[in-house]
Each structure stands twice: as structure tokens, then as C-alpha cells.
N, C-alpha and C. Protein backbone atom coordinates (compact mmCIF):
# COMPACT_ATOMS: atom_id res chain seq x y z
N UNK A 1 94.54 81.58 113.91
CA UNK A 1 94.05 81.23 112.59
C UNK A 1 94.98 81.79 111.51
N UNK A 2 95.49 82.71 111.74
CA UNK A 2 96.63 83.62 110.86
C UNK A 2 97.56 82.90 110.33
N UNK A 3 97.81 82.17 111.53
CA UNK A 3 99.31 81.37 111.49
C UNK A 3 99.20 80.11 110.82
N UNK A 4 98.21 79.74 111.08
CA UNK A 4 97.70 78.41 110.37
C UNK A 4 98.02 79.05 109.05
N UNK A 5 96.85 79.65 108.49
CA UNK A 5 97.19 80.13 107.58
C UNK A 5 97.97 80.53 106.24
N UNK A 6 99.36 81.06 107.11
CA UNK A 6 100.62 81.42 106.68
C UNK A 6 101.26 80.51 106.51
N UNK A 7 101.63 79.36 107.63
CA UNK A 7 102.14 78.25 107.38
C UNK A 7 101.74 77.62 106.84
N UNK A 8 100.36 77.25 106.09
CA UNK A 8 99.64 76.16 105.45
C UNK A 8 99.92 76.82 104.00
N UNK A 9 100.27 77.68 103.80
CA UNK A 9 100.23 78.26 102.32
C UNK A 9 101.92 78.10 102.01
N UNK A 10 102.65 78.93 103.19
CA UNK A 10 104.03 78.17 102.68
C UNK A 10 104.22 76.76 102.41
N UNK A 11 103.57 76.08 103.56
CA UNK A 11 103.82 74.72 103.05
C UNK A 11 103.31 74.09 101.47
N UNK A 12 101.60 74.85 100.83
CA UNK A 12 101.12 73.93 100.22
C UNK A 12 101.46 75.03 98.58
N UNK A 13 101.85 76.31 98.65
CA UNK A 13 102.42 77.00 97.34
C UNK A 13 103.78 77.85 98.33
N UNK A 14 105.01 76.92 98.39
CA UNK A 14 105.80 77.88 98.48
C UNK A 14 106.33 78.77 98.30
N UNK A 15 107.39 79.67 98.30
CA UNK A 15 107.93 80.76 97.50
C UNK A 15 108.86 80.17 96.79
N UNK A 16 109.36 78.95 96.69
CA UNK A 16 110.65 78.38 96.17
C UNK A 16 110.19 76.92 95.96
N UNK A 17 109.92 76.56 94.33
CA UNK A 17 109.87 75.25 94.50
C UNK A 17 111.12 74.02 94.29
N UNK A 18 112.09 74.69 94.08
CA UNK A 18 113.57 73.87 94.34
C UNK A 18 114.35 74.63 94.20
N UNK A 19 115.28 73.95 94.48
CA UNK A 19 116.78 74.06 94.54
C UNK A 19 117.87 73.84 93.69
N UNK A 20 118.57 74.52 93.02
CA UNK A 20 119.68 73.95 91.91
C UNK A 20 120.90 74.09 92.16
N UNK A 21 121.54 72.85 92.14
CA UNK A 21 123.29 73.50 91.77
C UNK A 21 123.42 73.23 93.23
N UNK A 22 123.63 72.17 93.84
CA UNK A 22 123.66 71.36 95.03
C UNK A 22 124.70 70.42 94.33
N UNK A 23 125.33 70.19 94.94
CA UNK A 23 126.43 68.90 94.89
C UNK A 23 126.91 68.23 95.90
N UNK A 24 126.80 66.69 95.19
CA UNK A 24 126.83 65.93 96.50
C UNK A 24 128.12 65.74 97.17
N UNK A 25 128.22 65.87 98.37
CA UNK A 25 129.72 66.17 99.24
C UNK A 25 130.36 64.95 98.99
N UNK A 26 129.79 63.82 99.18
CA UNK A 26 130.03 62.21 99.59
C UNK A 26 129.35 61.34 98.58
N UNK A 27 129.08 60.31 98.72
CA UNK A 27 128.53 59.08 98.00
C UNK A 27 127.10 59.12 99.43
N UNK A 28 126.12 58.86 98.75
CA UNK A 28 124.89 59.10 99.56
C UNK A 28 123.66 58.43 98.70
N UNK A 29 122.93 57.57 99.58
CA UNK A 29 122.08 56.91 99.03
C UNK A 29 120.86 57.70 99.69
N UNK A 30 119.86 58.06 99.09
CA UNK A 30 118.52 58.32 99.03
C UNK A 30 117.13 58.33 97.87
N UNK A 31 116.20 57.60 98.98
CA UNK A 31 114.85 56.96 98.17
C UNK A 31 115.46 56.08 97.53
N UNK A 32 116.34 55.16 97.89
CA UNK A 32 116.99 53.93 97.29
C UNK A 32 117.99 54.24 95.77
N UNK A 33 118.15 55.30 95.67
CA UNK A 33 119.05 55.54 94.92
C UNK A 33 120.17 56.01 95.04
N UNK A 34 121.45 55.15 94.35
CA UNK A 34 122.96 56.00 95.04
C UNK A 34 123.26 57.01 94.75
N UNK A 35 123.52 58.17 94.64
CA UNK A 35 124.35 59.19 94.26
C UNK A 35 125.52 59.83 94.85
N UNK A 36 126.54 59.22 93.62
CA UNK A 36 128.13 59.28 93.86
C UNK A 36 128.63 61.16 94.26
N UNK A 37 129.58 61.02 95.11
CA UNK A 37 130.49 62.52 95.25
C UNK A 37 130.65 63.21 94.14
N UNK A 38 130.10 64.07 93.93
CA UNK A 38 130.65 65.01 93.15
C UNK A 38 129.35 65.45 91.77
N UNK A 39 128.10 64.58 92.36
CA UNK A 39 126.85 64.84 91.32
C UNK A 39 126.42 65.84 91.56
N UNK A 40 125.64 66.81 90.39
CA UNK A 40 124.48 67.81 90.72
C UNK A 40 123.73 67.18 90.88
N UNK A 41 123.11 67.93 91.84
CA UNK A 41 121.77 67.87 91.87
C UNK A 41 120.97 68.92 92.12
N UNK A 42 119.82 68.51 92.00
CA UNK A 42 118.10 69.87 92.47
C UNK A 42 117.48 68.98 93.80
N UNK A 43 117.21 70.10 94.73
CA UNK A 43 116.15 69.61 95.50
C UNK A 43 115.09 70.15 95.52
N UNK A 44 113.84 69.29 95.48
CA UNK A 44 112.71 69.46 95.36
C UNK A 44 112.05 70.32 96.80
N UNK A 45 111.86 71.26 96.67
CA UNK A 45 111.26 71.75 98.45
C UNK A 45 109.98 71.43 97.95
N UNK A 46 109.18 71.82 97.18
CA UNK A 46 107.82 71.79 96.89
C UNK A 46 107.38 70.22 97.19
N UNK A 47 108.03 69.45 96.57
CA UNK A 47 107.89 67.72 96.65
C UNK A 47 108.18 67.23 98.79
N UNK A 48 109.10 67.65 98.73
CA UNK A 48 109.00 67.59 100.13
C UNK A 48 108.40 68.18 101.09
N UNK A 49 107.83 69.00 100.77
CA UNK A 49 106.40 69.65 101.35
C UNK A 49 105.18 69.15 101.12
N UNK A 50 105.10 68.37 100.17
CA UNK A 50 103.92 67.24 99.94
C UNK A 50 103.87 65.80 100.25
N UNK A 51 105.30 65.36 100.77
CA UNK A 51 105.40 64.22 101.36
C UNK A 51 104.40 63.27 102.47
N UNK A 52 103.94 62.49 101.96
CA UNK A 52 102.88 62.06 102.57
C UNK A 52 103.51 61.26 103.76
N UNK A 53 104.79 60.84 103.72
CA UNK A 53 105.00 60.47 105.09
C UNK A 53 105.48 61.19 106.46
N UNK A 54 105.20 62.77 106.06
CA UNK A 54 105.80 63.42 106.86
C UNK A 54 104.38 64.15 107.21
N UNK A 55 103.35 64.39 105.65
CA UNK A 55 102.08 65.31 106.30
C UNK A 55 100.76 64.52 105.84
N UNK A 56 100.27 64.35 106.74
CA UNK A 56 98.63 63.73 106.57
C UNK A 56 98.52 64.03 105.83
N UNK A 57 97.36 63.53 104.21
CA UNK A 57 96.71 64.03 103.06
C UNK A 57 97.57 65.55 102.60
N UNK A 58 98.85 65.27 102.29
CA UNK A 58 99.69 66.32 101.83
C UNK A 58 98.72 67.18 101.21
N UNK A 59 98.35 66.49 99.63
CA UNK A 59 97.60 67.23 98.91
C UNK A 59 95.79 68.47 99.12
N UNK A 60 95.54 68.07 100.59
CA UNK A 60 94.88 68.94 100.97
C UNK A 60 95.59 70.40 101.89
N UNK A 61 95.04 71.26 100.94
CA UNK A 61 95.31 72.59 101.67
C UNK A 61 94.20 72.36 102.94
N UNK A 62 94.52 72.88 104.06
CA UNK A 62 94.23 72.97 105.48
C UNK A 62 94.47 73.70 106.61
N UNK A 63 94.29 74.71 107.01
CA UNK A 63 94.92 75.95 107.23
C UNK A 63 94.55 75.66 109.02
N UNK A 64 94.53 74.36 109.25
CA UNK A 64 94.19 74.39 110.78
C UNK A 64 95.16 72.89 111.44
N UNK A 65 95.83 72.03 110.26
CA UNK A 65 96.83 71.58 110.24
C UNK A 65 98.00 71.82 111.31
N UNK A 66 97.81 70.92 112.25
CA UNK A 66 98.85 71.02 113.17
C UNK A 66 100.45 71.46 113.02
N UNK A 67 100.84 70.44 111.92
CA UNK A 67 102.40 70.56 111.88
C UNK A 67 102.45 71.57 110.74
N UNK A 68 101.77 72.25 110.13
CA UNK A 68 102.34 73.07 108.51
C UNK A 68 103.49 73.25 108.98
N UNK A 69 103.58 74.33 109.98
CA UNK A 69 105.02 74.75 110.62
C UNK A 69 106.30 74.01 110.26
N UNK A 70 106.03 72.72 109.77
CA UNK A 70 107.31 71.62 109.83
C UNK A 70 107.66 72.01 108.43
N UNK A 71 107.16 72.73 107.33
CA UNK A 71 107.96 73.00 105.87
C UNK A 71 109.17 73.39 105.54
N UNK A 72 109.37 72.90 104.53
CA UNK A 72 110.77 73.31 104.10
C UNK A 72 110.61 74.51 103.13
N UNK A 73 109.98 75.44 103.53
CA UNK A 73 109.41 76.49 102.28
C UNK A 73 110.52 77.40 102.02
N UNK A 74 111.13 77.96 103.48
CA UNK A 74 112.17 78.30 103.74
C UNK A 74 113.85 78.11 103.37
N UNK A 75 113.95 76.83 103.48
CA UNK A 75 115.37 75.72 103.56
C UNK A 75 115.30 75.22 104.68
N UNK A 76 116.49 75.05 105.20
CA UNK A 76 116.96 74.39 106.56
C UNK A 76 117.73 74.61 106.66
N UNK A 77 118.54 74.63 108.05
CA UNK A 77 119.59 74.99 108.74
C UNK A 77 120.41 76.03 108.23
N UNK A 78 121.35 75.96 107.78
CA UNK A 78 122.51 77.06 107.72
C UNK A 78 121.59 77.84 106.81
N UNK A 79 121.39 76.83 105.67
CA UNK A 79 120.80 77.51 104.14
C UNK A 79 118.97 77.98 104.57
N UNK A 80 119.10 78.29 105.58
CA UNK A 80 117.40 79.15 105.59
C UNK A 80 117.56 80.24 105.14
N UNK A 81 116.16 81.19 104.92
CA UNK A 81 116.11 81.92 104.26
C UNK A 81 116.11 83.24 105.46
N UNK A 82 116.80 84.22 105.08
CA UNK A 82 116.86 85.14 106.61
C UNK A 82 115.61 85.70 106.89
N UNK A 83 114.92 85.95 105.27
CA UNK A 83 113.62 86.49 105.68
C UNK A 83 112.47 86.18 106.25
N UNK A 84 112.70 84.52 106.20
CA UNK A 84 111.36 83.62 106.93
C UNK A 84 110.77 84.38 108.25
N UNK A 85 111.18 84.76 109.59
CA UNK A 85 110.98 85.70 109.99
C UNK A 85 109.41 86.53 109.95
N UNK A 86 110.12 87.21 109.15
CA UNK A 86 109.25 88.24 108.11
C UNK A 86 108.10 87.59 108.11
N UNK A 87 108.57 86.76 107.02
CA UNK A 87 107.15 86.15 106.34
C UNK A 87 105.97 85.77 106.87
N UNK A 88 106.49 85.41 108.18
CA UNK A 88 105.86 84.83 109.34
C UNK A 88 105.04 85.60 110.28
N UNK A 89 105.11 87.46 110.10
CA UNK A 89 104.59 87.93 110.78
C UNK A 89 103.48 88.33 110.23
N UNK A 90 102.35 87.87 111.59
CA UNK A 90 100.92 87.76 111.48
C UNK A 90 100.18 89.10 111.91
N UNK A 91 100.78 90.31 111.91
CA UNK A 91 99.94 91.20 112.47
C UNK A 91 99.15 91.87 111.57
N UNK A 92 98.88 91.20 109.99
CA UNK A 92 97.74 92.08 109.47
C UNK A 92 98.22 92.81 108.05
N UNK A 93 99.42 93.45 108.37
CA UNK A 93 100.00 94.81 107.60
C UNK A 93 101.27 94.25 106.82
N UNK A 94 101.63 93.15 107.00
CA UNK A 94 102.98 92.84 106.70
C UNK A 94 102.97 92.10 105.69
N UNK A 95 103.18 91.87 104.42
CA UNK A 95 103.06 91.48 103.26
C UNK A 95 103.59 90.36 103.48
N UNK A 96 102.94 88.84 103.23
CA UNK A 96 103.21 87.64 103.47
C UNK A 96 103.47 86.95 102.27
N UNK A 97 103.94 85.51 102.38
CA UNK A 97 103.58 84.74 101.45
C UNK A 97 102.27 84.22 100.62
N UNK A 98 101.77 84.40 102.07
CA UNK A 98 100.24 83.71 101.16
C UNK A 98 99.59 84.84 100.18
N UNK A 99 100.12 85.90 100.07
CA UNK A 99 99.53 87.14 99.11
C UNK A 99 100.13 86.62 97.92
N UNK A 100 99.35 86.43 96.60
CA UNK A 100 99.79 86.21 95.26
C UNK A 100 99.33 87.34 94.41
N UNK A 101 99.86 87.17 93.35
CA UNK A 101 99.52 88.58 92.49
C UNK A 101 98.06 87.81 91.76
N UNK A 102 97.11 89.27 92.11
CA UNK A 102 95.98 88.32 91.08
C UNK A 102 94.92 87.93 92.70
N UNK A 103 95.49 87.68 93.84
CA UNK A 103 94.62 87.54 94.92
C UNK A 103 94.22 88.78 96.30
N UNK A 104 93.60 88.75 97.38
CA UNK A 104 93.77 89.64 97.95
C UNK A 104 92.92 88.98 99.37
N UNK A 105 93.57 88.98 100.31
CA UNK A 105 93.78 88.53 101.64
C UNK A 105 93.75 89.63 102.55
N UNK A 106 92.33 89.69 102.86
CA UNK A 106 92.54 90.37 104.04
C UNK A 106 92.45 90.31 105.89
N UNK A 107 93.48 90.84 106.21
CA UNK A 107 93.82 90.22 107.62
C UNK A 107 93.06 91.18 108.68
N UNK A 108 92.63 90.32 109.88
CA UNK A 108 92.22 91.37 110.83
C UNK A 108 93.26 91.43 112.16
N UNK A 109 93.49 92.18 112.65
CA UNK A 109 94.42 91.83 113.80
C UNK A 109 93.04 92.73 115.54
């Protein structure tokens, strides 16, 4: 239930809701739009964590949600975050993401 949890909160209030100062390597079309070599751009992690073609009823928080695990709360590949890890550990004591200032979560192990 922890894990659900953890992952359902990264996925649905990440720690990072984009990305800035990305530039595009190549000429690359996405969501039907071109964008030529050499554009900035931002990526949305928060928006892609709500993607409805990737998560059932994005907009419901659900903490028993099979895939949360699949978020980009983190990044991806090279550009992950080292601490995800961390964030991820469920034993109770370890200061997570889903803790906000203003809330208080308490874990049982």
C-alpha cells in the first residue's frame, strides 16, 4: 500500500513539473507539430503524467493504480534523477515525496 502510495503521488503532484532549456537535436515532429533543430523547448513532466493515453482516468488520484510506477516524475534515462531511489523508500522513516509542507503522513512499517 506504501508503494502505491508513493508512486501515485509522484505521478499525480510531482516534485518537478517541467523541464527548461531542452533543445531540439534534429527536426522532430511531435503531437503533430514540427519542431526544427536547434528550438527551445520545455517539457511538460506534470502533463505527461496526466496523459490519458498512457493512464486510465489520469485525473484521479488512486493510490492502488497498477502502473503509477510508469511516471516521469523522475526524468528518464540518462537524465533521471539519482535520488529517485530514495524517494522510493517505503520503510516509514525516510522522508518521501508524498510529504508536503502544510501535510503529515504517517507511515507504519
Amino acid at each position: 500500500m506504501v508503494k502505491g502510495l508513493v508512486e501515485e503521488t509522484l505521478r499525480y503532484w510531482g516534485p518537478v513539473d517541467f523541464i527548461s532549456r531542452r533543445i531540439a537535436k534534429e527536426d522532430l515532429e511531435l503531437g503533430g507539430t514540427h519542431i526544427p533543430k536547434g528550438v527551445p523547448m520545455m517539457v511538460g513532466l506534470a502533463t505527461a503524467n496526466r496523459d490519458p493515453e498512457r493512464f486510465s482516468h489520469p485525473d484521479v488520484f488512486d493510490i492502488t493504480r497498477p502502473d503509477a510506477d510508469k511516471h516521469v516524475a523522475f526524468g528518464e534515462g540518462i537524465h533521471i534523477c539519482i535520488g529517485a531511489p530514495l524517494a522510493r523508500t517505503d520503510d516509514g522513516l525516510t522522508p518521501h515525496p508524498a510529504h508536503r509542507p502544510g501535510t503529515l503522513i504517517l507511515l507504519s512499517t
